[in-house]
N, C-alpha and C. Protein backbone atom coordinates (compact mmCIF):
# COMPACT_ATOMS: atom_id res chain seq x y z
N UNK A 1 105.96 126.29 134.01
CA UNK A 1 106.55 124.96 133.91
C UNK A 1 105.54 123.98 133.32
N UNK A 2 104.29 124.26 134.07
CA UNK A 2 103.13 123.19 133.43
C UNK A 2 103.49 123.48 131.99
N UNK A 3 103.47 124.75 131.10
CA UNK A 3 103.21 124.96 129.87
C UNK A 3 103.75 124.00 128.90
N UNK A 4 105.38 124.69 129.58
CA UNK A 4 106.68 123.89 129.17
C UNK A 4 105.71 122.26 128.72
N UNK A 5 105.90 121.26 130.03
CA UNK A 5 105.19 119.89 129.72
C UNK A 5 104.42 119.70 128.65
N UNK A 6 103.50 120.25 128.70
CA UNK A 6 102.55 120.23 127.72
C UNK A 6 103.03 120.29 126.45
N UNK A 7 103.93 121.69 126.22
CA UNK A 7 104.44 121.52 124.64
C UNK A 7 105.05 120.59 124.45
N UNK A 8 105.67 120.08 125.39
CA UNK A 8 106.95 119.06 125.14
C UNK A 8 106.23 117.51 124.69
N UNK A 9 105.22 117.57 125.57
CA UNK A 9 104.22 116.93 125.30
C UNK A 9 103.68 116.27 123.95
N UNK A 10 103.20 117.99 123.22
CA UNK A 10 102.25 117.13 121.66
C UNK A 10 103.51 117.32 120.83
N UNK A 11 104.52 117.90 121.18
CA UNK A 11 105.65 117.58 120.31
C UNK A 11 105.81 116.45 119.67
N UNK A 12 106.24 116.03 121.50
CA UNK A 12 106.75 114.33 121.09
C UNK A 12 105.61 113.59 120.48
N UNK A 13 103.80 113.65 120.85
CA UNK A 13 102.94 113.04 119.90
C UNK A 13 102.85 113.34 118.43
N UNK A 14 103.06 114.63 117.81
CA UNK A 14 103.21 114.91 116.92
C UNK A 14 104.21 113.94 115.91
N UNK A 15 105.47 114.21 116.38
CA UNK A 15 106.55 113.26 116.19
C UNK A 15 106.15 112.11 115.62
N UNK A 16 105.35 111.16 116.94
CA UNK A 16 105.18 110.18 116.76
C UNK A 16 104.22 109.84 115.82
N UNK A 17 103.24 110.65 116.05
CA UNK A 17 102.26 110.77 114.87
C UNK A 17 102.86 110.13 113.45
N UNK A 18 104.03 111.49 112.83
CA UNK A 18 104.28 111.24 111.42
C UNK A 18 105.63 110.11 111.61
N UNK A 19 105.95 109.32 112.27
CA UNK A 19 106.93 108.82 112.50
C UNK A 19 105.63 107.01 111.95
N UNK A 20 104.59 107.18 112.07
CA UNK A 20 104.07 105.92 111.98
C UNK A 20 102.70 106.01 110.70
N UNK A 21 103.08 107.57 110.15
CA UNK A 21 102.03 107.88 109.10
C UNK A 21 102.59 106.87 108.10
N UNK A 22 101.36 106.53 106.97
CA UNK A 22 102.03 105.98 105.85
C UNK A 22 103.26 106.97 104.93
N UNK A 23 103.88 105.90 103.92
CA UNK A 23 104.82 106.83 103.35
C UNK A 23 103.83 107.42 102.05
N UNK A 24 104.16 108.18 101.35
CA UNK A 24 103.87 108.47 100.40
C UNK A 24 103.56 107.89 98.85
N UNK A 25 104.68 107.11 99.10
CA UNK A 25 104.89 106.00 98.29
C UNK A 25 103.43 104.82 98.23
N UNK A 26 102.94 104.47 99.49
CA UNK A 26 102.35 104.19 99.26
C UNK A 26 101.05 104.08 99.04
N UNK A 27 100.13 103.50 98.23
CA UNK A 27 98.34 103.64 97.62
C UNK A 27 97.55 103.30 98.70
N UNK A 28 96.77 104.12 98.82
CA UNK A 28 95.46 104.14 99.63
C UNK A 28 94.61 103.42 98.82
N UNK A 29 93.29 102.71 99.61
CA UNK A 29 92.26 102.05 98.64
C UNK A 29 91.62 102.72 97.62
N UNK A 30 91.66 102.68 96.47
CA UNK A 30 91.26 103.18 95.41
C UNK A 30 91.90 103.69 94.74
N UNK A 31 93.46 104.25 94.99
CA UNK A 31 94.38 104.68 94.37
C UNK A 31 94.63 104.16 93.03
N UNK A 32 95.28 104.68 92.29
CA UNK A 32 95.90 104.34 90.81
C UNK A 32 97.05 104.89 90.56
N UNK A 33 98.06 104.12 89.84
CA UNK A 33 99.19 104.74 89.44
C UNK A 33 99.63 105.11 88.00
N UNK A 34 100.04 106.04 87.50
CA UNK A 34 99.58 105.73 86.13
C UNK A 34 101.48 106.31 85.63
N UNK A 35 101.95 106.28 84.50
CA UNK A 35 103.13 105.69 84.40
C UNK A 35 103.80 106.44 82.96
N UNK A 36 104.45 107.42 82.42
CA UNK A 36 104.79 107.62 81.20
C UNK A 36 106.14 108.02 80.99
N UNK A 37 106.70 107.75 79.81
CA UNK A 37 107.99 108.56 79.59
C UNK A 37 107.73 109.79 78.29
N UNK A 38 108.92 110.65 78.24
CA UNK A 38 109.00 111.48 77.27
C UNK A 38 110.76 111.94 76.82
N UNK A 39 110.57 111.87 75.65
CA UNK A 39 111.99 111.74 75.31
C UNK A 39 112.08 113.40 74.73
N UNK A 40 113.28 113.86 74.86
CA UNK A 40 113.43 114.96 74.99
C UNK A 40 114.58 115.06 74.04
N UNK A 41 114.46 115.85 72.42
CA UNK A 41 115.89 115.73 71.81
C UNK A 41 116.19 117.28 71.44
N UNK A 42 114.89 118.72 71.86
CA UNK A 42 115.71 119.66 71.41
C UNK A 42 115.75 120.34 73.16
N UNK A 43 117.08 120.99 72.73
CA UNK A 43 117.12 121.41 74.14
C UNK A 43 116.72 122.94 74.46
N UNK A 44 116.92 123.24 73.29
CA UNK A 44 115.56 124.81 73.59
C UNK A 44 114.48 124.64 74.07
N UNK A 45 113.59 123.63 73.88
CA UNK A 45 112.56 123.65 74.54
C UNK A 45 112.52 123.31 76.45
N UNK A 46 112.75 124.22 77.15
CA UNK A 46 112.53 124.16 78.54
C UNK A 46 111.63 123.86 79.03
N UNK A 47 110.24 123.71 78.67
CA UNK A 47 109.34 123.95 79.42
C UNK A 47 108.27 122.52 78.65
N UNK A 48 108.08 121.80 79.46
CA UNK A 48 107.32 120.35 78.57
C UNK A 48 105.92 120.00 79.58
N UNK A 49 104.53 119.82 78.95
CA UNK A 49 103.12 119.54 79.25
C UNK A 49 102.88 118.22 78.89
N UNK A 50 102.62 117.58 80.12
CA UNK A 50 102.38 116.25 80.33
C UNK A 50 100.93 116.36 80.16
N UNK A 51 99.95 115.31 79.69
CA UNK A 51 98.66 115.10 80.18
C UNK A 51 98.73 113.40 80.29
N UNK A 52 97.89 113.57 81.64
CA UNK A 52 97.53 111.63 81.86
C UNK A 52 96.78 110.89 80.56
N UNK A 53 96.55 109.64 80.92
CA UNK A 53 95.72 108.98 79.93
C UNK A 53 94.39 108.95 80.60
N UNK A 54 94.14 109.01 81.96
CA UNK A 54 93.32 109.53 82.80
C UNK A 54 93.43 111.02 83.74
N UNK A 55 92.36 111.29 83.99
CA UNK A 55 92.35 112.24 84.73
C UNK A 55 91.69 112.08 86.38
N UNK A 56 93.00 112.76 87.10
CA UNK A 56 92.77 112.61 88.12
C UNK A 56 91.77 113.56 88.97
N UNK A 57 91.28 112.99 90.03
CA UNK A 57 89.87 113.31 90.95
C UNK A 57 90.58 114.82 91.22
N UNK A 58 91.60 114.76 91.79
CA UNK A 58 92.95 115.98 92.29
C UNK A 58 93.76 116.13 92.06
N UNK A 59 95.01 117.07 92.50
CA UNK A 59 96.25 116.87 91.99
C UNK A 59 96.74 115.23 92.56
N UNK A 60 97.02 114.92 91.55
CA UNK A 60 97.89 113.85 92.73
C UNK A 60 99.76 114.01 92.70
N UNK A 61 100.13 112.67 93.48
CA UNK A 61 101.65 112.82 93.87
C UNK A 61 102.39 112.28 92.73
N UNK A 62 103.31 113.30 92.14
CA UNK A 62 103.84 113.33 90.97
C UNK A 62 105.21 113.39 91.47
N UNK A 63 106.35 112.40 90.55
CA UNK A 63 107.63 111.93 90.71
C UNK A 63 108.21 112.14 89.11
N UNK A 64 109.43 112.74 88.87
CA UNK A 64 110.17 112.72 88.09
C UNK A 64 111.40 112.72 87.91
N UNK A 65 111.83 111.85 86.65
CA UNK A 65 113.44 111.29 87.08
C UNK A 65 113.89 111.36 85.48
N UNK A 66 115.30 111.40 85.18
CA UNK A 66 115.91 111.48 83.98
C UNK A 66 116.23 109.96 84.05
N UNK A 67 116.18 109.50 82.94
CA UNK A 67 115.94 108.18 82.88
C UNK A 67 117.64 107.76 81.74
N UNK A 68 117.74 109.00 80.92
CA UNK A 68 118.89 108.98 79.86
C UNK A 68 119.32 110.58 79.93
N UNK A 69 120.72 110.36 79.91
CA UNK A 69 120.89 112.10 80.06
C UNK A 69 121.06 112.61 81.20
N UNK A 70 121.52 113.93 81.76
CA UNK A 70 121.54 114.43 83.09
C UNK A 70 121.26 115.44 82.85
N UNK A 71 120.61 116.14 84.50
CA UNK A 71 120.67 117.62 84.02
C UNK A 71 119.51 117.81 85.15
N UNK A 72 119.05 118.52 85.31
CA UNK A 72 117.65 119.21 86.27
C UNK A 72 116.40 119.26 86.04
N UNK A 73 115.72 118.85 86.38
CA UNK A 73 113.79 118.54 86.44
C UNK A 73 113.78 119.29 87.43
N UNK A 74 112.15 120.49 86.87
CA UNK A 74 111.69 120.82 87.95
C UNK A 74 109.70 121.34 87.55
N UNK A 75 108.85 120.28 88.64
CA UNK A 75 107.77 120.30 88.40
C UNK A 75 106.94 121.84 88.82
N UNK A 76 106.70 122.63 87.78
CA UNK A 76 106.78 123.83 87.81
C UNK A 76 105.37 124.25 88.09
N UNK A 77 104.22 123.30 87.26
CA UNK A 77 102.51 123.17 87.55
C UNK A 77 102.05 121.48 87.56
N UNK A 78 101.39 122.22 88.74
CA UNK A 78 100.34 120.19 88.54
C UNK A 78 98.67 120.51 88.59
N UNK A 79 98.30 119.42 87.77
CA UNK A 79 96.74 119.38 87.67
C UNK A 79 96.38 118.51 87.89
N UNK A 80 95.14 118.23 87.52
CA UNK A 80 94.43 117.13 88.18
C UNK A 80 94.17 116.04 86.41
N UNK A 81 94.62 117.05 85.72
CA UNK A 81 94.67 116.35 84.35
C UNK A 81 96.34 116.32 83.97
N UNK A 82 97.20 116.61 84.48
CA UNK A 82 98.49 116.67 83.89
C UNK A 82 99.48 117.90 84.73
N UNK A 83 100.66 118.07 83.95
CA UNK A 83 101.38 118.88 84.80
C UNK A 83 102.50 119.47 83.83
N UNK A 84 103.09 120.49 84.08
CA UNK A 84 104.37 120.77 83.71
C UNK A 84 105.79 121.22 84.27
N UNK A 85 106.74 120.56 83.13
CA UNK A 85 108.20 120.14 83.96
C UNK A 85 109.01 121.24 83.37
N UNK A 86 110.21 121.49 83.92
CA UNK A 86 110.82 122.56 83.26
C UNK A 86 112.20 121.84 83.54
N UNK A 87 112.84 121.42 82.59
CA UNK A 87 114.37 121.19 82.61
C UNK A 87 115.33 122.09 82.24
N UNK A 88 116.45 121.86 82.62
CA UNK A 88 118.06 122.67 82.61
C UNK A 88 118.66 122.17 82.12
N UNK A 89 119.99 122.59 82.00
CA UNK A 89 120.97 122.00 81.89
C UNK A 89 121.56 120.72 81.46
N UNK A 90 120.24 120.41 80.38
CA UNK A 90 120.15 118.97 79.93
C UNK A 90 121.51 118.80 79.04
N UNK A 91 122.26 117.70 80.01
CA UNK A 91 123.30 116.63 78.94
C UNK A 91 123.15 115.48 78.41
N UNK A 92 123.36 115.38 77.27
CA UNK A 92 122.76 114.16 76.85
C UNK A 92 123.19 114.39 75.02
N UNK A 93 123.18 112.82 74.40
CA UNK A 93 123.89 112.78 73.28
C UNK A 93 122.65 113.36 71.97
N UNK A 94 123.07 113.82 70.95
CA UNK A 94 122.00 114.59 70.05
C UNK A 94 121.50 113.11 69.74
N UNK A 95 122.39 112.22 69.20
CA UNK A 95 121.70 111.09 68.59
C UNK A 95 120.64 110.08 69.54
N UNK A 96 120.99 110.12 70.65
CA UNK A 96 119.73 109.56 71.77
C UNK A 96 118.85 110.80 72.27
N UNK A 97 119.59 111.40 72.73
CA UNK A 97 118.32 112.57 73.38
C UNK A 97 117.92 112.33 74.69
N UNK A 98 117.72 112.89 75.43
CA UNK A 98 117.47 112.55 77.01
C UNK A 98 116.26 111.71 77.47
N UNK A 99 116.00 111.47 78.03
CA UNK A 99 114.69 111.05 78.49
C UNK A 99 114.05 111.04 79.87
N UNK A 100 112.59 111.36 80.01
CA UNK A 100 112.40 111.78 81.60
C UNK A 100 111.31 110.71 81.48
N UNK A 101 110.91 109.86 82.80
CA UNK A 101 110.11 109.20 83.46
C UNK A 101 109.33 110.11 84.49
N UNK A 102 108.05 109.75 83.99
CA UNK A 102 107.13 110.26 85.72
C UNK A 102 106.07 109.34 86.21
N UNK A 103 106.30 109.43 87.18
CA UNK A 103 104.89 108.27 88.31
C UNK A 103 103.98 109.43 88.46
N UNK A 104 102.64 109.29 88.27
CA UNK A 104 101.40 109.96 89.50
C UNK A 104 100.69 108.99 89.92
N UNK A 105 100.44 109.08 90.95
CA UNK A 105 99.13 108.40 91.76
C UNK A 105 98.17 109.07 92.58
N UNK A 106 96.97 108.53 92.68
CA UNK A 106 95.60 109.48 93.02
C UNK A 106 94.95 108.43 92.39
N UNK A 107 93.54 109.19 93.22
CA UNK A 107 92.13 108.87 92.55
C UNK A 107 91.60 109.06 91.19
N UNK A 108 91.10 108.34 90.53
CA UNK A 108 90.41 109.13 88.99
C UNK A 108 89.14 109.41 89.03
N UNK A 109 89.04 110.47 88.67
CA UNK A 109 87.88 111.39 88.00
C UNK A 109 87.14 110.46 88.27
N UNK A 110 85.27 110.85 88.92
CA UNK A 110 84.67 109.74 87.93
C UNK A 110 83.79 110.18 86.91
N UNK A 111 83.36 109.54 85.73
CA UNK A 111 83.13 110.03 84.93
C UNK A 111 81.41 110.88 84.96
């Protein structure tokens, strides 16, 4: 029964723990966010290599979104210099062409 308590115990601290962690979203001191799009008009190409304008200390937390167009993103490698995305099922008009947005944030390299 003691045991029982106990687990029940760091459960609930655990819990509480990530219940009051920061979100992800947001920058720690020294953080940077750095910001690009890429427009996408043939659709054979599946597989697309991002590099930053900086390079990061680590991987950092990488976000991607179709900005024009629909269809599936999926971040397939990440580096500490860049990453790569692999899309599907991209819809979208020949004369615009799709387009994907990505956020990273992290530390940079230092030189």
């Amino acid at each position: 029964m003691k045991k029982r308590l106990i687990i029940a115990g760091v459960v609930v601290l655990a819990i509480i723990t990530i219940m009051f962690l920061p979100e992800s979203n947001e920058l720690q001191d020294g953080e940077i966010t750095q910001t690009g799009s890429i427009d996408i008009s043939d659709s054979s190409s599946y597989t697309h290599d991002v590099l930053y304008p900086k390079k990061f200390s680590a991987t950092p937390r990488v976000k991607i979104k179709l900005t024009k167009g629909s269809g599936y993103l999926e971040i397939i490698e990440q580096r500490a210099d860049g990453f790569i995305f692999k899309s599907s099922n991209l819809g979208y008009s020949v004369a615009e062409g799709a387009q994907v947005e990505w956020t990273a944030s992290g530390f940079i390299a230092n030189k």
